[in-house]
PDB file of N, CA and C in Angstrom:
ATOM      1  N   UNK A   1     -18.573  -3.322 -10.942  1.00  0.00           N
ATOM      2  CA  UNK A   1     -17.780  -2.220 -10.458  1.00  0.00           C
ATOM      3  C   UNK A   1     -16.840  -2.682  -9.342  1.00  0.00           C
ATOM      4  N   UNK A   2     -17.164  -3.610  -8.289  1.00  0.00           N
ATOM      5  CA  UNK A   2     -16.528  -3.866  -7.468  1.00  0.00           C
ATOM      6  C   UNK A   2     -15.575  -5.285  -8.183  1.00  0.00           C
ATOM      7  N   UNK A   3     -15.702  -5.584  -9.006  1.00  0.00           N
ATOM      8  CA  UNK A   3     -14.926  -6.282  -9.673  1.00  0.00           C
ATOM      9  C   UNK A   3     -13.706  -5.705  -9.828  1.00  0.00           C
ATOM     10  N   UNK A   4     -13.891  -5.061 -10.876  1.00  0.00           N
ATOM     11  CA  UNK A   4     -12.921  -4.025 -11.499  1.00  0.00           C
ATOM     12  C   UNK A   4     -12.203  -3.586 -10.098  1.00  0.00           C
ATOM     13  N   UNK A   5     -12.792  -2.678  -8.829  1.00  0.00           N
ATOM     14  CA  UNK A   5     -12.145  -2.851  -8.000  1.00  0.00           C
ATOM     15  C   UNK A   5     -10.614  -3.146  -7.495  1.00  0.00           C
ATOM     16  N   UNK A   6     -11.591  -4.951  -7.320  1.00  0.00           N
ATOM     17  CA  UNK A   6     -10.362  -5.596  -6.291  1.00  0.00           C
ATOM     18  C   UNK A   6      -9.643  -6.087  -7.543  1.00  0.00           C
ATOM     19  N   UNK A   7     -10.046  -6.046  -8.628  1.00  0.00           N
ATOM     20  CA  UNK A   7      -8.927  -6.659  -9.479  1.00  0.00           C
ATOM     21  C   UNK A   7      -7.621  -5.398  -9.398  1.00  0.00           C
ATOM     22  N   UNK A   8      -8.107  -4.002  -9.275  1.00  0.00           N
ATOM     23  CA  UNK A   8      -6.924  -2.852  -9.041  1.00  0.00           C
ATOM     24  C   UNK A   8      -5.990  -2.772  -8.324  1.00  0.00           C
ATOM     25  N   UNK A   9      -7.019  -3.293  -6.822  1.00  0.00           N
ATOM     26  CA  UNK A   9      -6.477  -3.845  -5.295  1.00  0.00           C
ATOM     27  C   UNK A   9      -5.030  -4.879  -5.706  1.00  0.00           C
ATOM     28  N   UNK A  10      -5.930  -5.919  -6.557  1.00  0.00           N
ATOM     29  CA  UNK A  10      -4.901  -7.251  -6.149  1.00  0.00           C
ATOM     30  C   UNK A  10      -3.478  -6.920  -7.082  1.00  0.00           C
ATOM     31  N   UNK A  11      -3.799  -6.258  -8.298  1.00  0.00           N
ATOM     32  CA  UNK A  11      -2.576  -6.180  -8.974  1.00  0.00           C
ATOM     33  C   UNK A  11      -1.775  -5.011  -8.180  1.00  0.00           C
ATOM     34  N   UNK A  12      -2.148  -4.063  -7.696  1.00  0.00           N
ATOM     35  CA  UNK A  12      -1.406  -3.210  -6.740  1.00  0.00           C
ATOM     36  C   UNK A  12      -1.135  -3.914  -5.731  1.00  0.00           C
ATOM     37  N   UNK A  13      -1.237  -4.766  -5.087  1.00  0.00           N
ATOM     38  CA  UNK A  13      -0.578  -5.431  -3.898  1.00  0.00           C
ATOM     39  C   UNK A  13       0.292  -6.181  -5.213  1.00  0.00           C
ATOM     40  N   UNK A  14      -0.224  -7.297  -5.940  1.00  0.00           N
ATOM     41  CA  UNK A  14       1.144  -7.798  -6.461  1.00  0.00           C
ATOM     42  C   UNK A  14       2.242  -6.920  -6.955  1.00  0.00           C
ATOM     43  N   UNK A  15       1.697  -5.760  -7.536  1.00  0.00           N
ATOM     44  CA  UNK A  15       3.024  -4.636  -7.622  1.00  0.00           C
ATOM     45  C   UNK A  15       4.314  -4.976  -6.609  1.00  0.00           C
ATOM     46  N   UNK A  16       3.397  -4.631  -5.374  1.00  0.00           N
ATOM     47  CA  UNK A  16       3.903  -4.043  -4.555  1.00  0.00           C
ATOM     48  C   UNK A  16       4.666  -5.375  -3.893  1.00  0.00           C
ATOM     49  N   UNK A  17       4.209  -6.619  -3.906  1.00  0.00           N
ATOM     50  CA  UNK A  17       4.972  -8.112  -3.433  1.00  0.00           C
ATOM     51  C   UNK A  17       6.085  -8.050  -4.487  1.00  0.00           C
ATOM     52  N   UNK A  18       6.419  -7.511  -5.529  1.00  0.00           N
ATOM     53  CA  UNK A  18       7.266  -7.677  -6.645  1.00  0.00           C
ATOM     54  C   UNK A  18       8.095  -7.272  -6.060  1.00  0.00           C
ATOM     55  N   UNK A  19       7.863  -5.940  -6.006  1.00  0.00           N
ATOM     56  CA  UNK A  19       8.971  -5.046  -5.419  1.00  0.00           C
ATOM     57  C   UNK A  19       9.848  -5.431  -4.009  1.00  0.00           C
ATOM     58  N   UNK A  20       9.567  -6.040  -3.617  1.00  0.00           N
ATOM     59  CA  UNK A  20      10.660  -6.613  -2.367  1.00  0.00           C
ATOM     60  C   UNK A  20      11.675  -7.219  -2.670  1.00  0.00           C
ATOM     61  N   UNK A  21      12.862  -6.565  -1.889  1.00  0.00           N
ATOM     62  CA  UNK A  21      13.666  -7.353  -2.489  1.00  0.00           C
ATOM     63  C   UNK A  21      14.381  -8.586  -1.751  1.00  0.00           C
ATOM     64  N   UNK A  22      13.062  -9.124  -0.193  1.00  0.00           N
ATOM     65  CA  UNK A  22      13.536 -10.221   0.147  1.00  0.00           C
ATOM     66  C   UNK A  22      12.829 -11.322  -0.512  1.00  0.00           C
ATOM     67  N   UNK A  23      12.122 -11.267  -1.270  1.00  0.00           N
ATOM     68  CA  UNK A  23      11.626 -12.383  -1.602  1.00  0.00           C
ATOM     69  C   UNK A  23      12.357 -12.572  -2.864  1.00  0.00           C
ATOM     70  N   UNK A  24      12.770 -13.829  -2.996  1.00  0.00           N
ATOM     71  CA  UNK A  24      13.012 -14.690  -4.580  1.00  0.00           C
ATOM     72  C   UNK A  24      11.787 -14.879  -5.541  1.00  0.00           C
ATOM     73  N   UNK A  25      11.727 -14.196  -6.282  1.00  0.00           N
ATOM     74  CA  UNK A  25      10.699 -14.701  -6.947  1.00  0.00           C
ATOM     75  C   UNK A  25      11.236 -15.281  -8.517  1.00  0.00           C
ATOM     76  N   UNK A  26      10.705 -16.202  -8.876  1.00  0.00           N
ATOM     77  CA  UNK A  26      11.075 -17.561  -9.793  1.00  0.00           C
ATOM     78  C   UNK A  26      10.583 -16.453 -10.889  1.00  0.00           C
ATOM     79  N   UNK A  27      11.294 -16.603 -12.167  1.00  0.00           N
ATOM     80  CA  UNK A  27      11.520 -15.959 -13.268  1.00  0.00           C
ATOM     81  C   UNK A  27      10.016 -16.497 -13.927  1.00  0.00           C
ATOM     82  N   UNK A  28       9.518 -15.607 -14.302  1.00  0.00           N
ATOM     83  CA  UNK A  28       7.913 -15.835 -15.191  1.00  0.00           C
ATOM     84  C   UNK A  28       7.357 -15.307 -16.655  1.00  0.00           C
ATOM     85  N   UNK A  29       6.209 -14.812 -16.236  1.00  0.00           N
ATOM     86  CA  UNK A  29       6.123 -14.354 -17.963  1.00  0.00           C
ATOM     87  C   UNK A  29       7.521 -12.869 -17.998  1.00  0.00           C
ATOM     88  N   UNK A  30       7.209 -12.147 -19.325  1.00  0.00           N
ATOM     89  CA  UNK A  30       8.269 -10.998 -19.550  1.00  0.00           C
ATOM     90  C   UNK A  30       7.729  -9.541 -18.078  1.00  0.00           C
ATOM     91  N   UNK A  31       6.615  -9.403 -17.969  1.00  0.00           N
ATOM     92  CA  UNK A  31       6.052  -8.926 -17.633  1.00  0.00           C
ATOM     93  C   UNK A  31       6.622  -8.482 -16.011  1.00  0.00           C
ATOM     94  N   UNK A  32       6.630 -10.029 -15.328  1.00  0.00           N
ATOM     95  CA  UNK A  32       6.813 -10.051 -13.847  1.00  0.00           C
ATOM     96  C   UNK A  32       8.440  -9.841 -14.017  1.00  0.00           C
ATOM     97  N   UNK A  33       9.053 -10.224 -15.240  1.00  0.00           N
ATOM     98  CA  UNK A  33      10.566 -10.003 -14.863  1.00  0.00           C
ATOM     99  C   UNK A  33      10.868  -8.427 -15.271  1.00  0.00           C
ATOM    100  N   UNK A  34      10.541  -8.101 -15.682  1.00  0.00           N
ATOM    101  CA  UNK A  34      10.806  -6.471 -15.632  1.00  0.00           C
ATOM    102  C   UNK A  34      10.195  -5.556 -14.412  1.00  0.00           C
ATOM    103  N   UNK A  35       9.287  -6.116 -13.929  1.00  0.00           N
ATOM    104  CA  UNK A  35       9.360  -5.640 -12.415  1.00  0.00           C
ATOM    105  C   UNK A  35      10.088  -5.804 -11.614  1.00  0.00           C
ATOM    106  N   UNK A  36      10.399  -7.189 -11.284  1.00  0.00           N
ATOM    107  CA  UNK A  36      11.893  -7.646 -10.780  1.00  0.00           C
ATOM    108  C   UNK A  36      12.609  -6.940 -11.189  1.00  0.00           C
ATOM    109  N   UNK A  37      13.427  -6.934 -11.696  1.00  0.00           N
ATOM    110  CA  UNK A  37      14.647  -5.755 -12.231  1.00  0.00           C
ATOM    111  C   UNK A  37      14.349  -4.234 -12.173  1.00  0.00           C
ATOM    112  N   UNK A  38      13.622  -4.070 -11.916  1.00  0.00           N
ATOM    113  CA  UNK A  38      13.078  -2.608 -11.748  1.00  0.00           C
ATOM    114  C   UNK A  38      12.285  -2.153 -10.748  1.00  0.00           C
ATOM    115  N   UNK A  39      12.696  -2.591  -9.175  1.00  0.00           N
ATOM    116  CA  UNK A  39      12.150  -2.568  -8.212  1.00  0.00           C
ATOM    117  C   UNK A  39      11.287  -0.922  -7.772  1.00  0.00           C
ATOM    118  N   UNK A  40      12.111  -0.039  -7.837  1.00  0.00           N
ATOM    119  CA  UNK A  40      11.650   1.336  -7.518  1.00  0.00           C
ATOM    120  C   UNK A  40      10.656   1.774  -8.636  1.00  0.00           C
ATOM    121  N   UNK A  41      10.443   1.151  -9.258  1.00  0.00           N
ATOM    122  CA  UNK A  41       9.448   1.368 -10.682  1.00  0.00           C
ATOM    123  C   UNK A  41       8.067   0.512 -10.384  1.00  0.00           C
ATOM    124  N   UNK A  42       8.166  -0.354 -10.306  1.00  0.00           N
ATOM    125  CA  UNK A  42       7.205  -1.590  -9.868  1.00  0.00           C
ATOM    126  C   UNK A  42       6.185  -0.947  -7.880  1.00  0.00           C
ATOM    127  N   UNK A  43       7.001  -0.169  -7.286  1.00  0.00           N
ATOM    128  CA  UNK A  43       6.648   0.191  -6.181  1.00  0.00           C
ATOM    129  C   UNK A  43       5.980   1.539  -6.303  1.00  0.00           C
ATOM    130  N   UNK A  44       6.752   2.506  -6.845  1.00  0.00           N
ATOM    131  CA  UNK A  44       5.660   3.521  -7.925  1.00  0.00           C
ATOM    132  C   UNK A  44       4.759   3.334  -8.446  1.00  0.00           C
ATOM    133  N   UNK A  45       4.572   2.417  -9.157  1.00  0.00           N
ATOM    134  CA  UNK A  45       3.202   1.840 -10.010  1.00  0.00           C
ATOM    135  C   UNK A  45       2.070   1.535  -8.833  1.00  0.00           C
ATOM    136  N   UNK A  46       2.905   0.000  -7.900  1.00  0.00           N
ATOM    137  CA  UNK A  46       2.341  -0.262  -6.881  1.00  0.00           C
ATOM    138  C   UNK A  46       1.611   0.921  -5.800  1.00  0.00           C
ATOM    139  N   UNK A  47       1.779   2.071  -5.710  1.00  0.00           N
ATOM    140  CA  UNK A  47       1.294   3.170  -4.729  1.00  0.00           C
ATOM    141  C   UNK A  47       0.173   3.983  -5.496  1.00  0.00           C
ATOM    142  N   UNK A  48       0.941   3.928  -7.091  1.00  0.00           N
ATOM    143  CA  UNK A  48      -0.122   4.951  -7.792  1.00  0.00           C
ATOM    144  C   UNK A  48      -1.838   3.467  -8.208  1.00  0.00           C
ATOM    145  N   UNK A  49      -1.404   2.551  -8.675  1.00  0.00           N
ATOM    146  CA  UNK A  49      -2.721   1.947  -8.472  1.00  0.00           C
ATOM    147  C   UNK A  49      -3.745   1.466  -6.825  1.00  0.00           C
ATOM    148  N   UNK A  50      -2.557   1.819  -5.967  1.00  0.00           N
ATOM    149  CA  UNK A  50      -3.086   1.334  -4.589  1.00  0.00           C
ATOM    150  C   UNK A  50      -4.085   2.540  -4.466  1.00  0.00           C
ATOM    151  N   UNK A  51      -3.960   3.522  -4.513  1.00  0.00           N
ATOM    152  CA  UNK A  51      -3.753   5.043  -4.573  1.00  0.00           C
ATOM    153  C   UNK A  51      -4.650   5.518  -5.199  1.00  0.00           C
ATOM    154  N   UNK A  52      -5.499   4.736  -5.788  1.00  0.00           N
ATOM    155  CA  UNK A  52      -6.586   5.102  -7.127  1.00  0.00           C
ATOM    156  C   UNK A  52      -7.718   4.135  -6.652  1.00  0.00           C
ATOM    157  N   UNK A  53      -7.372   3.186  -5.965  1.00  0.00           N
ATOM    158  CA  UNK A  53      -8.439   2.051  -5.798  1.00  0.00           C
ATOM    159  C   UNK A  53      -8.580   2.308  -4.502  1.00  0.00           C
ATOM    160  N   UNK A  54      -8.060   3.069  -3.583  1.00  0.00           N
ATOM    161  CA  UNK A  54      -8.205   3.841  -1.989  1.00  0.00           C
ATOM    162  C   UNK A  54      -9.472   4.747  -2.507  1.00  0.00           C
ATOM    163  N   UNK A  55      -9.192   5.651  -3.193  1.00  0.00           N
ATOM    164  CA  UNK A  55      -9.656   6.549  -3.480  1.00  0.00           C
ATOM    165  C   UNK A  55     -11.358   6.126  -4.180  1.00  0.00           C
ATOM    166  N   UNK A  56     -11.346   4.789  -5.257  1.00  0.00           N
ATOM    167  CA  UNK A  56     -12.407   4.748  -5.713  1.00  0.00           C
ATOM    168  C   UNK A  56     -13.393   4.260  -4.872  1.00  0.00           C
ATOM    169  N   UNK A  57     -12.719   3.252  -3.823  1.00  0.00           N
ATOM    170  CA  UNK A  57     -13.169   2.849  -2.147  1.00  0.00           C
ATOM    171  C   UNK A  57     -13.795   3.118  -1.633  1.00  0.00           C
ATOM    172  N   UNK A  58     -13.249   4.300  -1.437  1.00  0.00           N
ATOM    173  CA  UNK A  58     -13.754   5.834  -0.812  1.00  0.00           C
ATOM    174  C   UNK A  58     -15.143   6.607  -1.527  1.00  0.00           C
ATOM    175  N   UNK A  59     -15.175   6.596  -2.943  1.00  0.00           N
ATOM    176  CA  UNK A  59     -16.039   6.980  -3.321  1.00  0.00           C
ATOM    177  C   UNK A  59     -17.351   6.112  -3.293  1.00  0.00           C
ATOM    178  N   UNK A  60     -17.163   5.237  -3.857  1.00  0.00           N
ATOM    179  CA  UNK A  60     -18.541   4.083  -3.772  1.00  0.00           C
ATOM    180  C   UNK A  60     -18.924   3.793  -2.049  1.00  0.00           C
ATOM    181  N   UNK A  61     -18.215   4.023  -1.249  1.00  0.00           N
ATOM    182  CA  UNK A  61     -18.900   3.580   0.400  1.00  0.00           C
ATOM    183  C   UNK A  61     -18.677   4.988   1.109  1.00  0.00           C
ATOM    184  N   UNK A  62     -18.112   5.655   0.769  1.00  0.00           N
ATOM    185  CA  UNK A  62     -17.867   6.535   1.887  1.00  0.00           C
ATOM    186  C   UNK A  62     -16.024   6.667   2.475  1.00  0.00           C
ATOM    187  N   UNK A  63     -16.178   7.994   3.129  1.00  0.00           N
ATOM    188  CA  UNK A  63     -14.736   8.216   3.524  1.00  0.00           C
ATOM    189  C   UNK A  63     -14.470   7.242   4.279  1.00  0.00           C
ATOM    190  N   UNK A  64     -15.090   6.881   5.473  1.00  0.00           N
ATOM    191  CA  UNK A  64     -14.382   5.981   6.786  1.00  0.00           C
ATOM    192  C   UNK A  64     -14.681   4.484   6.199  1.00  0.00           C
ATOM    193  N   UNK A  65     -16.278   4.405   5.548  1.00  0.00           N
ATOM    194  CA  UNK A  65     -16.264   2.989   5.030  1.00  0.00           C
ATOM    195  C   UNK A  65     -15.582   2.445   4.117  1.00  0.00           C
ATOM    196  N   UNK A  66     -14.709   3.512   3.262  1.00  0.00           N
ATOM    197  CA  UNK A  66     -13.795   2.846   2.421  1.00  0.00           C
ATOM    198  C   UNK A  66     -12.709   3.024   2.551  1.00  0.00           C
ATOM    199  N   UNK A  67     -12.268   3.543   3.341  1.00  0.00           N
ATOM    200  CA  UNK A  67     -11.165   3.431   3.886  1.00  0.00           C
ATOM    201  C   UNK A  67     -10.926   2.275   5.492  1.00  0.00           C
ATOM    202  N   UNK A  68     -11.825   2.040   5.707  1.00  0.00           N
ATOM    203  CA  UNK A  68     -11.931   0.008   6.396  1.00  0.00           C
ATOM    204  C   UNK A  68     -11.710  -0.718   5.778  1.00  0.00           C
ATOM    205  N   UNK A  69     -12.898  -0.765   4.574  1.00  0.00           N
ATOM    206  CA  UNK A  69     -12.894  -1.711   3.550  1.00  0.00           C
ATOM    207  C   UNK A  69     -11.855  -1.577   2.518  1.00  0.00           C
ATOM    208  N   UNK A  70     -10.953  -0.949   2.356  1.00  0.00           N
ATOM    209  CA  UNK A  70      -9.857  -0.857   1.578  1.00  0.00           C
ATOM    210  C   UNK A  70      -8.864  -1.695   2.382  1.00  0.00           C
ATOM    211  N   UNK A  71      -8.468  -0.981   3.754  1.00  0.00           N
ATOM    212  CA  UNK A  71      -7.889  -2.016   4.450  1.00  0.00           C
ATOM    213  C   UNK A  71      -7.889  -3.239   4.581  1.00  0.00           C
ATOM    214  N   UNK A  72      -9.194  -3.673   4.661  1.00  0.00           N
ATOM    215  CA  UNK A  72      -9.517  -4.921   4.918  1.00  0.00           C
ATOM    216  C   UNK A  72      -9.385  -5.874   3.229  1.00  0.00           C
ATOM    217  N   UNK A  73      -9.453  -5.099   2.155  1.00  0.00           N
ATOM    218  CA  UNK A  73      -9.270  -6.089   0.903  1.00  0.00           C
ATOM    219  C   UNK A  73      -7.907  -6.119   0.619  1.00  0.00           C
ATOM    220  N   UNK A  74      -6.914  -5.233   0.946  1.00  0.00           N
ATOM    221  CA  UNK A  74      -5.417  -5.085   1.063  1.00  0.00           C
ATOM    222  C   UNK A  74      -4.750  -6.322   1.893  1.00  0.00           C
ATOM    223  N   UNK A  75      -5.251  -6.335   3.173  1.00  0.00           N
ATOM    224  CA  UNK A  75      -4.650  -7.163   4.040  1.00  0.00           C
ATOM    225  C   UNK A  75      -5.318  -8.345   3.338  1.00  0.00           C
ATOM    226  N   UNK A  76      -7.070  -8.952   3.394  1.00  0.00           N
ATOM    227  CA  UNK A  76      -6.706 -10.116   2.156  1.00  0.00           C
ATOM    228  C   UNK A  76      -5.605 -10.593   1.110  1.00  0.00           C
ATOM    229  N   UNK A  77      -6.060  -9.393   0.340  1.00  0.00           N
ATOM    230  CA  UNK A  77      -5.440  -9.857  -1.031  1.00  0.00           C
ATOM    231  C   UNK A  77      -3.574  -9.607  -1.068  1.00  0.00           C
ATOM    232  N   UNK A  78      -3.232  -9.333   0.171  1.00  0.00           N
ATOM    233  CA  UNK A  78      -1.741  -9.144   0.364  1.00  0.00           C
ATOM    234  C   UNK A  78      -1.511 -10.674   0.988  1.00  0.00           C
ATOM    235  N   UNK A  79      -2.181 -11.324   1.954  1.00  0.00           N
ATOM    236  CA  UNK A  79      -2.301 -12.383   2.350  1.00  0.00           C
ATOM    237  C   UNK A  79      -2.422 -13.732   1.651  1.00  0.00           C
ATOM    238  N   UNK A  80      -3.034 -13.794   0.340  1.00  0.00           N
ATOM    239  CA  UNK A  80      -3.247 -14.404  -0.865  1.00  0.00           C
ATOM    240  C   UNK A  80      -2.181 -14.655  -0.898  1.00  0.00           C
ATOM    241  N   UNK A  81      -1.728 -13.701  -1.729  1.00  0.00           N
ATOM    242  CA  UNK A  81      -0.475 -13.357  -2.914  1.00  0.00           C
ATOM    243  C   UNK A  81       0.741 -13.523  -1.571  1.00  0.00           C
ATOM    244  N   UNK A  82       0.483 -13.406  -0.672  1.00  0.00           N
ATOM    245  CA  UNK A  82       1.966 -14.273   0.273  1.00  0.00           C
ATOM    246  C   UNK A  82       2.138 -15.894   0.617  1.00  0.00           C
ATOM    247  N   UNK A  83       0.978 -15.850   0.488  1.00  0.00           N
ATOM    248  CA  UNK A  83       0.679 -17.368   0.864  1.00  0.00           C
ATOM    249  C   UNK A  83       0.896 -17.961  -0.674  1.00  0.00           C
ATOM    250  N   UNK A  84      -0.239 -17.651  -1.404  1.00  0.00           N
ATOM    251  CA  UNK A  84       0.109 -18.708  -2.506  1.00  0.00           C
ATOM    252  C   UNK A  84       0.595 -18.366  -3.746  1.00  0.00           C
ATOM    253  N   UNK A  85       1.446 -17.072  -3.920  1.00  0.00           N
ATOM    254  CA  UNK A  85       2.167 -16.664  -5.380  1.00  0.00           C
ATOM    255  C   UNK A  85       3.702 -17.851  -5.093  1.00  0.00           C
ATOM    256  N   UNK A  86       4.307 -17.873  -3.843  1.00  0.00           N
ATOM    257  CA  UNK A  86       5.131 -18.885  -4.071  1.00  0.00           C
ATOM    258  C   UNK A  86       5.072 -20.699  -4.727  1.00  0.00           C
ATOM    259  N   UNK A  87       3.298 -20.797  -4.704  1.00  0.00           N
ATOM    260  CA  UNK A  87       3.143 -22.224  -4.456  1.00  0.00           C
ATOM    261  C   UNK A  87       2.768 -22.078  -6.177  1.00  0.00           C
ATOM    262  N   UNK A  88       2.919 -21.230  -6.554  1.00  0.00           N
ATOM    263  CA  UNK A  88       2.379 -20.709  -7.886  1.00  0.00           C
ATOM    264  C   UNK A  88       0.878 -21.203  -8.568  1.00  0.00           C
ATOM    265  N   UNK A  89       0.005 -21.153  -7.333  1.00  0.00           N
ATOM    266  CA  UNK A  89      -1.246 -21.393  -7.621  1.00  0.00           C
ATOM    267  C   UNK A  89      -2.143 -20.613  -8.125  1.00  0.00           C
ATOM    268  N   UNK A  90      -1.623 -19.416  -8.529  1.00  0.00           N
ATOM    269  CA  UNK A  90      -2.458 -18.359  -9.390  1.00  0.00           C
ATOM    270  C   UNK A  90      -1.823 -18.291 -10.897  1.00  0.00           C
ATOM    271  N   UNK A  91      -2.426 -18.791 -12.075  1.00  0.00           N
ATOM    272  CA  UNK A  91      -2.099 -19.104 -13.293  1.00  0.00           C
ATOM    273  C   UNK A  91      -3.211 -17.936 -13.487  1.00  0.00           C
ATOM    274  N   UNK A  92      -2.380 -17.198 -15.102  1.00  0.00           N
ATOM    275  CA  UNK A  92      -3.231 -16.136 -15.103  1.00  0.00           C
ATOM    276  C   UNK A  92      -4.424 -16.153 -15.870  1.00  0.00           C
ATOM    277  N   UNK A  93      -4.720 -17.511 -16.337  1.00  0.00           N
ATOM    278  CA  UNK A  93      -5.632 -17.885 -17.423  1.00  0.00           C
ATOM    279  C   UNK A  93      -6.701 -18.467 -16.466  1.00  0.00           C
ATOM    280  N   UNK A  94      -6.737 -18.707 -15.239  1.00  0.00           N
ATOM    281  CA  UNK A  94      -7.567 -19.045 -14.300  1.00  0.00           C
ATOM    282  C   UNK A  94      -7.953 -17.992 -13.782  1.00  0.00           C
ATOM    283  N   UNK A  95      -7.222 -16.697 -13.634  1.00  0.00           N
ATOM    284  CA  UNK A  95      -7.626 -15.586 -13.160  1.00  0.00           C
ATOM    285  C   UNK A  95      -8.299 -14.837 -13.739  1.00  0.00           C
ATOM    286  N   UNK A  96      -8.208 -14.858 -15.162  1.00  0.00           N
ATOM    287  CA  UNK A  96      -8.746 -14.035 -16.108  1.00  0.00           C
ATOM    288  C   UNK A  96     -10.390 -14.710 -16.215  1.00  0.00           C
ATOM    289  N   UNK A  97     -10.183 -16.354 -15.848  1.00  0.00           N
ATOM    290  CA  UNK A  97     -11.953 -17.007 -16.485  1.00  0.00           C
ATOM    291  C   UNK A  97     -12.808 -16.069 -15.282  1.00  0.00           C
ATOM    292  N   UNK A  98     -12.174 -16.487 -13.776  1.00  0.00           N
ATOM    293  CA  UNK A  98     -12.479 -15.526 -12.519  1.00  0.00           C
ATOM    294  C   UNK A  98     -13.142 -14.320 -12.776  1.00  0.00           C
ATOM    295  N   UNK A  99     -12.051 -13.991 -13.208  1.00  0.00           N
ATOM    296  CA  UNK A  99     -12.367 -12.243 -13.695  1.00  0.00           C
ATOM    297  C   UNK A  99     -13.394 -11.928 -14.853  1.00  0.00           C
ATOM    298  N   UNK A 100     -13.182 -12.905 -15.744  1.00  0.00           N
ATOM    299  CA  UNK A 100     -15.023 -12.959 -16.183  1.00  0.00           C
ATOM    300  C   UNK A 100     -15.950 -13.274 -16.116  1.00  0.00           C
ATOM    301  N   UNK A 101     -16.000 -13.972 -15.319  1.00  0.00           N
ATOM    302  CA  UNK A 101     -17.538 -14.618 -14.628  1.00  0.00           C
ATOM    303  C   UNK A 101     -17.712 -13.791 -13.461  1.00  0.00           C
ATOM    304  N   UNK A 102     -16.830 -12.942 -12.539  1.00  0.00           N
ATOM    305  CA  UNK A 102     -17.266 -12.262 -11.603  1.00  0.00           C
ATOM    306  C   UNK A 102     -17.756 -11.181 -12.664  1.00  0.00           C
ATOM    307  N   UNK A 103     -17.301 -10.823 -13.598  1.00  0.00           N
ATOM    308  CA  UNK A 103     -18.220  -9.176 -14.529  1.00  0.00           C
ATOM    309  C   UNK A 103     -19.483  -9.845 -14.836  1.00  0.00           C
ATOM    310  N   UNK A 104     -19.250 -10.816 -15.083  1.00  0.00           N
ATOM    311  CA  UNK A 104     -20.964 -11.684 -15.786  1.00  0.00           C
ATOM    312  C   UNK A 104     -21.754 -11.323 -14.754  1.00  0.00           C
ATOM    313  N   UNK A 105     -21.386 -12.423 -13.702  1.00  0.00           N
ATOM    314  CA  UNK A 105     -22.702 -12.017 -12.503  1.00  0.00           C
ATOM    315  C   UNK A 105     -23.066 -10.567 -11.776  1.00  0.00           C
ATOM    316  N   UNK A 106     -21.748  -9.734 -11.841  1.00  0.00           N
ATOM    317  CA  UNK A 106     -22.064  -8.496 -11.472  1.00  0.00           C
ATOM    318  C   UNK A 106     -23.019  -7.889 -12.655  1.00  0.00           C
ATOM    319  N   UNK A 107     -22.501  -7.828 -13.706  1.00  0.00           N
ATOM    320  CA  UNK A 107     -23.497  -6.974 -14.444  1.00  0.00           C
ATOM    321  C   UNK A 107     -24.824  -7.380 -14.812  1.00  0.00           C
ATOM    322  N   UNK A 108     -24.909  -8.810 -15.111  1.00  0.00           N
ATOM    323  CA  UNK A 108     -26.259 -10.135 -15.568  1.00  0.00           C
ATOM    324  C   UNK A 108     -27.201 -10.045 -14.546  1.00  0.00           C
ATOM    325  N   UNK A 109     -26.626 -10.459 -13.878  1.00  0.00           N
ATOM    326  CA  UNK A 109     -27.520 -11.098 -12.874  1.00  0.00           C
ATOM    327  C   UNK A 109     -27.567 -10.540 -11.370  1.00  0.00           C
ATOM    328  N   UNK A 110     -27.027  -9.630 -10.617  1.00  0.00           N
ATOM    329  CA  UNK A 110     -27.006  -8.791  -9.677  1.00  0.00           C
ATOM    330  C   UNK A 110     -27.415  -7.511 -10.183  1.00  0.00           C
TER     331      UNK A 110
END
């Protein structure tokens, strides 16, 4: 569950890193370039998934505890994705093995 989560978290912050329009960002799959070009669209998206994963935050810990802990995985995972989406060290086929071995151990074995 908390998987699913921050995976909501992180693609709503990358939404939301898309959408700027000081950063250059290097042309990628079809996906990231239609956000690019569609900045006010990509920032919409970005608020309505931020916006849903505040909220689910909130439900699994509590009003004030998830709304800390929302903060606090935002400013991470905004910190990530500033630091190393330029160095292009997040390939999404590495993210995805990530993203299944964190469901494995959450559901298996925790």
């Amino acid at each position: 569950m908390y998987t699913l989560l921050l995976l909501f978290i992180f693609t709503g912050s990358f939404f939301w890193y898309c959408s700027s329009a000081k950063v250059p960002i290097k042309p990628g799959s079809s996906f990231v370039i239609a956000l690019i070009q569609n900045k006010s669209r990509a920032r919409l998206l970005a608020m309505a998934v931020l916006g849903l994963s505040w909220l689910w935050t909130m439900y699994l810990q509590g009003a004030l505890s998830g709304t800390l802990a929302f903060g606090a995985y935002t400013m991470g995972f905004f910190s990530l994705i500033v630091l190393l989406w330029p160095y292009r060290y997040f390939q999404w086929k590495q993210l995805t093995v990530i993203l299944l071995l964190s469901l494995f151990f959450e559901l298996f074995v925790f």
